[in-house]
Structure formats: structure tokens, C-alpha cells
C-alpha atoms as a PDB file:
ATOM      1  CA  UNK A   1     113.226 160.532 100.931  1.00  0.00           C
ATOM      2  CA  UNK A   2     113.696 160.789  97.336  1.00  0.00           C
ATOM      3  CA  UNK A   3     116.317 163.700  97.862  1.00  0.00           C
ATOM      4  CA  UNK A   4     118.457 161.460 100.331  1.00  0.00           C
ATOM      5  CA  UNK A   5     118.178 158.428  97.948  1.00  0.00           C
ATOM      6  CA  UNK A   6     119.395 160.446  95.262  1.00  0.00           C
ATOM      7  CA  UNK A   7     122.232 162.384  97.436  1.00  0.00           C
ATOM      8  CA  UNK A   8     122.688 158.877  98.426  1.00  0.00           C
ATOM      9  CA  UNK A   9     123.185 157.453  94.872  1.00  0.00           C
ATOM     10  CA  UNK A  10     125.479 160.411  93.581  1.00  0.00           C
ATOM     11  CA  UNK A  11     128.071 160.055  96.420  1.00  0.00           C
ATOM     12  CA  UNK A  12     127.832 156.492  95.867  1.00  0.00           C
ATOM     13  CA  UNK A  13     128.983 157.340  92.228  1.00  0.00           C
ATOM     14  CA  UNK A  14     131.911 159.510  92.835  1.00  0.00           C
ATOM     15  CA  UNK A  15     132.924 157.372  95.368  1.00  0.00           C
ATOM     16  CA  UNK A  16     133.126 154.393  92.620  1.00  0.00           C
ATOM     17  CA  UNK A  17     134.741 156.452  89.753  1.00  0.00           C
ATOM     18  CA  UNK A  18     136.258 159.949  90.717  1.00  0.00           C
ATOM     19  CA  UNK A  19     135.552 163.496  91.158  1.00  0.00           C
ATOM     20  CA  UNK A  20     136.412 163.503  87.614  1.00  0.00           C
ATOM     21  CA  UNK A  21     132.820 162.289  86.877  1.00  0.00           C
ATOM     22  CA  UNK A  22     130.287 165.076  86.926  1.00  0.00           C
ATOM     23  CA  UNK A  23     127.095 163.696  88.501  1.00  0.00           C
ATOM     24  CA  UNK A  24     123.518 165.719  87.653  1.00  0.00           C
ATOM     25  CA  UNK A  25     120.249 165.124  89.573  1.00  0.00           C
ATOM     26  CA  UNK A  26     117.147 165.433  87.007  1.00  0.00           C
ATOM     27  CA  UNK A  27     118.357 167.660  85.052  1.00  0.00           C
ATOM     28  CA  UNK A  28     121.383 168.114  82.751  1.00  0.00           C
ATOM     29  CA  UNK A  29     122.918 171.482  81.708  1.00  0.00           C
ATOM     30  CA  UNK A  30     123.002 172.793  77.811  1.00  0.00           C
ATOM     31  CA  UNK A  31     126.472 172.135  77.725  1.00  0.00           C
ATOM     32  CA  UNK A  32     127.456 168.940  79.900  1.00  0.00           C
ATOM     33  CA  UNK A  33     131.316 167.679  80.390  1.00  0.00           C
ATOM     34  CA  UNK A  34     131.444 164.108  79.584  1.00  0.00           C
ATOM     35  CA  UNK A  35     131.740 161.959  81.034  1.00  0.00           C
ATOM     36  CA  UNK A  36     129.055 162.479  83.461  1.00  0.00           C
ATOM     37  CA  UNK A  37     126.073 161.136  85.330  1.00  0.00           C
ATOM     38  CA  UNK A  38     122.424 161.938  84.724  1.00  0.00           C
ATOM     39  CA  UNK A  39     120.186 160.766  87.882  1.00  0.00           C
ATOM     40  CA  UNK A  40     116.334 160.815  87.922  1.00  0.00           C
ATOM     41  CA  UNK A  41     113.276 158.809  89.695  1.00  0.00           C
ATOM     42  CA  UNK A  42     111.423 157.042  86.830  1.00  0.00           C
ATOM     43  CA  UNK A  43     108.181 155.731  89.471  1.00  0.00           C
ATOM     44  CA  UNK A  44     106.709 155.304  92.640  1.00  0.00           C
ATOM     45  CA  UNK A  45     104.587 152.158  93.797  1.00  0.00           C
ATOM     46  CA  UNK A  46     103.225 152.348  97.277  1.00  0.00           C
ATOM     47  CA  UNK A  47     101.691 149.667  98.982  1.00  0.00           C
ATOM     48  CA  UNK A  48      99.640 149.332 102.175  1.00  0.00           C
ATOM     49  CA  UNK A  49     101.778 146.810 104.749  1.00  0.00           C
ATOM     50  CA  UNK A  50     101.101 145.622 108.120  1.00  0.00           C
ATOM     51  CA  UNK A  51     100.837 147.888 111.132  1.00  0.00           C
ATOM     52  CA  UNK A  52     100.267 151.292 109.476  1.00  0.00           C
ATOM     53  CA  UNK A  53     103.554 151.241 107.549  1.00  0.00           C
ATOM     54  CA  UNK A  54     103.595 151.485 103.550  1.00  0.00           C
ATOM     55  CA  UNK A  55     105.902 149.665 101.383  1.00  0.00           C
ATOM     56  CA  UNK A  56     107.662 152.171  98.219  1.00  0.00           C
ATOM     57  CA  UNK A  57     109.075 150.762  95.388  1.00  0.00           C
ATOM     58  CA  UNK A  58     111.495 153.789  94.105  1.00  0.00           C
ATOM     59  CA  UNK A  59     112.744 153.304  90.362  1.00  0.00           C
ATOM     60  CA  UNK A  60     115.740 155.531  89.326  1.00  0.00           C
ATOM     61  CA  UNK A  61     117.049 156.015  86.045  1.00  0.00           C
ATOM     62  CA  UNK A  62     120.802 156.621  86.073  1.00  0.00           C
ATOM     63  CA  UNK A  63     121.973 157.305  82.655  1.00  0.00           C
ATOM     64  CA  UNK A  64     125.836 157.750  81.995  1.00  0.00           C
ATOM     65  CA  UNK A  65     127.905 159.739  78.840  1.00  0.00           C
ATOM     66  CA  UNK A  66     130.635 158.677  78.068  1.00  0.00           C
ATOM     67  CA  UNK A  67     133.890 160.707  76.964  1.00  0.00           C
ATOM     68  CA  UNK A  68     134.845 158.884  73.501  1.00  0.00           C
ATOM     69  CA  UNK A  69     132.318 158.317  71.000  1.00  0.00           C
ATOM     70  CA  UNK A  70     134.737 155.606  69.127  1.00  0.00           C
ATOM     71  CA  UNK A  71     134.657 153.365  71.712  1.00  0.00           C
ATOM     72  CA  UNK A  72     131.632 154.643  73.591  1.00  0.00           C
ATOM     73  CA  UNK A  73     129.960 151.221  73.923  1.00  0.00           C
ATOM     74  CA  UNK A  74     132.488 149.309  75.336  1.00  0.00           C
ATOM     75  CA  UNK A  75     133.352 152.155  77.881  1.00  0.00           C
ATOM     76  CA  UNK A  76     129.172 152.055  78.590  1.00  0.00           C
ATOM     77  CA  UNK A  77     129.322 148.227  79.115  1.00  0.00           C
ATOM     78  CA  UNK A  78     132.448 148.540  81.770  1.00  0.00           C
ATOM     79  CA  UNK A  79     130.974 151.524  83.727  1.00  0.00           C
ATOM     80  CA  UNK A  80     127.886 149.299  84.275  1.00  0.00           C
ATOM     81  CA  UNK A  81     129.917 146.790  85.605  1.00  0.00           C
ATOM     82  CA  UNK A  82     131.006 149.022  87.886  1.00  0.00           C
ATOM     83  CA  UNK A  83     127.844 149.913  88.740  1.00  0.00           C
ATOM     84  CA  UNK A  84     126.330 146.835  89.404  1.00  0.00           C
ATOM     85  CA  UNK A  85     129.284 146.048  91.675  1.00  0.00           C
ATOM     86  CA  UNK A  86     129.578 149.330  93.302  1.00  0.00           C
ATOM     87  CA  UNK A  87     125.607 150.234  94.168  1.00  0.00           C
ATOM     88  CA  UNK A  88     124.566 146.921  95.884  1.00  0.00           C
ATOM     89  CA  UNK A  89     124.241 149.139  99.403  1.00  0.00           C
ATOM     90  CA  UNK A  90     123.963 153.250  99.105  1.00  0.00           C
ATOM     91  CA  UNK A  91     123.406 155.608 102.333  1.00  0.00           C
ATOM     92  CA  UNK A  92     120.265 157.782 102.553  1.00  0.00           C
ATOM     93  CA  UNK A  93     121.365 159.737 105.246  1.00  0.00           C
ATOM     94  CA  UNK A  94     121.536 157.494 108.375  1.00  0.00           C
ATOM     95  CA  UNK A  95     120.306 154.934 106.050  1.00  0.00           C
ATOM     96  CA  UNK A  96     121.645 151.965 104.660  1.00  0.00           C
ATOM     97  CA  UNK A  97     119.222 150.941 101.851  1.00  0.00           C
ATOM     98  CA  UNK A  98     120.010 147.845  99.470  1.00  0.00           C
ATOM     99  CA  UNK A  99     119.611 148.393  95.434  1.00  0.00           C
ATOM    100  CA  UNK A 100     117.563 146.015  93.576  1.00  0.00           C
ATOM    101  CA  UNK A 101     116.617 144.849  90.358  1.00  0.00           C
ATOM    102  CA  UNK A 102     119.371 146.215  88.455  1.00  0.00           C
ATOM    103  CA  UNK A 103     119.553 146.463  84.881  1.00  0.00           C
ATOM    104  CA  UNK A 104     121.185 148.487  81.991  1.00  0.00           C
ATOM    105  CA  UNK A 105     121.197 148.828  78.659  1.00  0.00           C
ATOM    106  CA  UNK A 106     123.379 150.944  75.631  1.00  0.00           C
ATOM    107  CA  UNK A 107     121.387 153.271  73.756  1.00  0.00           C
ATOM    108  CA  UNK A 108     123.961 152.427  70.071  1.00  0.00           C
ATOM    109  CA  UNK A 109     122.552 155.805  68.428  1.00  0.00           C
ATOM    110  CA  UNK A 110     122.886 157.772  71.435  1.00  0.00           C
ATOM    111  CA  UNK A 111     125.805 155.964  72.910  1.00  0.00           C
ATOM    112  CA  UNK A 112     124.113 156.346  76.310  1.00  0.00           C
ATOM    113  CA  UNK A 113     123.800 153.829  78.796  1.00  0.00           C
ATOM    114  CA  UNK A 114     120.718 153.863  80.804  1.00  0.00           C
ATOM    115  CA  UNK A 115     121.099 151.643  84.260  1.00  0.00           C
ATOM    116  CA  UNK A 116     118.063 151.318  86.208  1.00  0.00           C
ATOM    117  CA  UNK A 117     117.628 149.715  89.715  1.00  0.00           C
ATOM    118  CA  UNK A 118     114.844 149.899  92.321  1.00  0.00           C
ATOM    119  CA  UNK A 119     115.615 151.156  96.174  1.00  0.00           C
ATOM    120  CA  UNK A 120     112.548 149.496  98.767  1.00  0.00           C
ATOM    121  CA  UNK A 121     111.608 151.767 101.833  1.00  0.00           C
ATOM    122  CA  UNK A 122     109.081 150.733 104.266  1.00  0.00           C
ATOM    123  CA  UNK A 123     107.960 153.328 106.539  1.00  0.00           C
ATOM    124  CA  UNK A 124     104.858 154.670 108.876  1.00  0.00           C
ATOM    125  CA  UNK A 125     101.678 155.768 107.758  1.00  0.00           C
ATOM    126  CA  UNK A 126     101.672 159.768 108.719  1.00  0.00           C
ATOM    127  CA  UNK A 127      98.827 159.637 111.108  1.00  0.00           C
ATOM    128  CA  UNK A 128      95.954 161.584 110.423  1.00  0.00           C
ATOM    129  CA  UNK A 129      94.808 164.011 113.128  1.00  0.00           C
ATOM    130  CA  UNK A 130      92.421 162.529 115.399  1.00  0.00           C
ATOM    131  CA  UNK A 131      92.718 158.969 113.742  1.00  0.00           C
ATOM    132  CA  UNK A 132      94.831 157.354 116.699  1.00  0.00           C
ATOM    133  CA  UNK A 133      91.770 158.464 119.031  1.00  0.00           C
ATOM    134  CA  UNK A 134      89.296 157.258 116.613  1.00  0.00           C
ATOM    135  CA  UNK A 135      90.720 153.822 116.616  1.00  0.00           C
ATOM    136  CA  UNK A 136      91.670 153.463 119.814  1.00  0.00           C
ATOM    137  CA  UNK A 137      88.631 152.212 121.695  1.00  0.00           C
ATOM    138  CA  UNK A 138      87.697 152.401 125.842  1.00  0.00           C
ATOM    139  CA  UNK A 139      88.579 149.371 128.328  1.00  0.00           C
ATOM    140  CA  UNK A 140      87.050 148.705 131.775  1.00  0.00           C
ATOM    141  CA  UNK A 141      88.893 147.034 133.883  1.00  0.00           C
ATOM    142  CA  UNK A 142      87.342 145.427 137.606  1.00  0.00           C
ATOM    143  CA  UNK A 143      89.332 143.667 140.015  1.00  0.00           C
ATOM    144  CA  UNK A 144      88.603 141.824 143.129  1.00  0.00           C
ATOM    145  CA  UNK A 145      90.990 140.251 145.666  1.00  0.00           C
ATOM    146  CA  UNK A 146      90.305 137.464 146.959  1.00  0.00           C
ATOM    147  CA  UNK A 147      91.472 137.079 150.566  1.00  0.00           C
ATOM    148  CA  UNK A 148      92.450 133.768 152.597  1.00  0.00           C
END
């Protein structure tokens, strides 16, 4: 899922600001073109929910450089705006998942922004081999008709 949600987030990206915008997944090249996207899941927290599904709480880390470093922070603070706009809803394949909790701040040394947001999936337990059977237990059922 994390693939898709990231797939899901870059297109979302270019979509907002341009082909001209170079998006990276986890990793970023020696020599990157700015401006560009760096995209990376920060954590994981899963939680047991009802029915044999799980509840994840997926943080990503989407950290942009810009082209100028004289005005650097001001084009940082805009392209979050953007962001916070643009990623309410992203696709994960057939998907439509909702972004949450999002956030940013400018790195002033760096003149990086770093934008982070949270993406919720709930989904089914994978069922462990001979689990279903172990839980499942044996009814007997009698019935008698009554006649008038």
C-alpha cells in the first residue's frame, strides 16, 4: 500500500504544479534539478479494529526545493499552500484516500520546506492458515414439525 500511496501522492503533485517539478520517492539523486519533490514514509501505527480489520496511520514526509535561494522562503510558504489545497483527496490506485493532519514548516538554513500529512487505511487482518477453522465452532441444529 505504501507504493500506491506514494504513486498516489506524486501524481497528485504534478498534477498541482507541472511536469516541470521533478518528484523523487525516498531517495534523491547527487545532483537534483530544483525545484523538485522529495517523498518518503516517516511511520507506521497499526491498530487492532473491529471485525479482523487493522487501522494504519501512514506519516509521509514530503519535502520540496525550491529554484531561487533569494526568495526561497516565500516560494516554500506558497507551494505549501498549494499543497494543503491540492492534497485534501489523492488516489491509491482504485482508491480514494483523504490526507490528514497536515502541516509544514521552512527549514531557513536549508531553505527546505518539509510538509507532512498522515493518509488512514483500514483494512483486513491477513488470515492465518487454519485460524478461520479454529474459530469457527460446530452447530446442531433439530427440527420438528408440528402437524394440525
Amino acid at each position: 500500500m505504501t507504493d500506491k500511496i506514494l504513486e498516489g501522492l506524486a501524481e497528485k503533485i504534478q498534477e498541482i504544479f507541472g511536469e516541470d517539478y521533478k518528484v523523487y520517492a525516498d531517495e534523491v539523486p547527487q545532483n537534483l534539478d530544483s525545484p523538485c519533490f522529495l517523498l518518503s514514509e516517516v511511520s507506521v501505527v497499526q491498530t487492532p479494529f473491529l471485525m479482523q480489520r487493522q487501522k494504519k496511520d501512514r506519516a509521509y514526509l514530503i519535502q520540496y526545493f525550491p529554484v531561487s535561494e533569494v526568495s526561497a522562503l516565500q516560494e516554500c510558504r506558497e507551494t505549501a499552500e498549494h499543497l494543503i489545497n491540492g492534497l485534501e483527496v489523492i488516489m491509491a490506485g482504485d482508491t480514494a484516500l483523504r490526507c490528514t493532519n497536515m502541516q509544514y514548516n521552512v527549514d531557513r538554513e536549508q531553505h527546505v520546506l518539509n510538509y507532512t500529512l498522515n493518509v488512514n487505511t483500514i483494512a483486513w487482518k491477513t488470515a492465518v492458515k487454519g485460524l478461520a477453522l479454529a474459530l469457527m465452532q460446530e452447530l446442531d441444529m433439530t427440527t420438528d414439525v408440528e402437524e394440525e
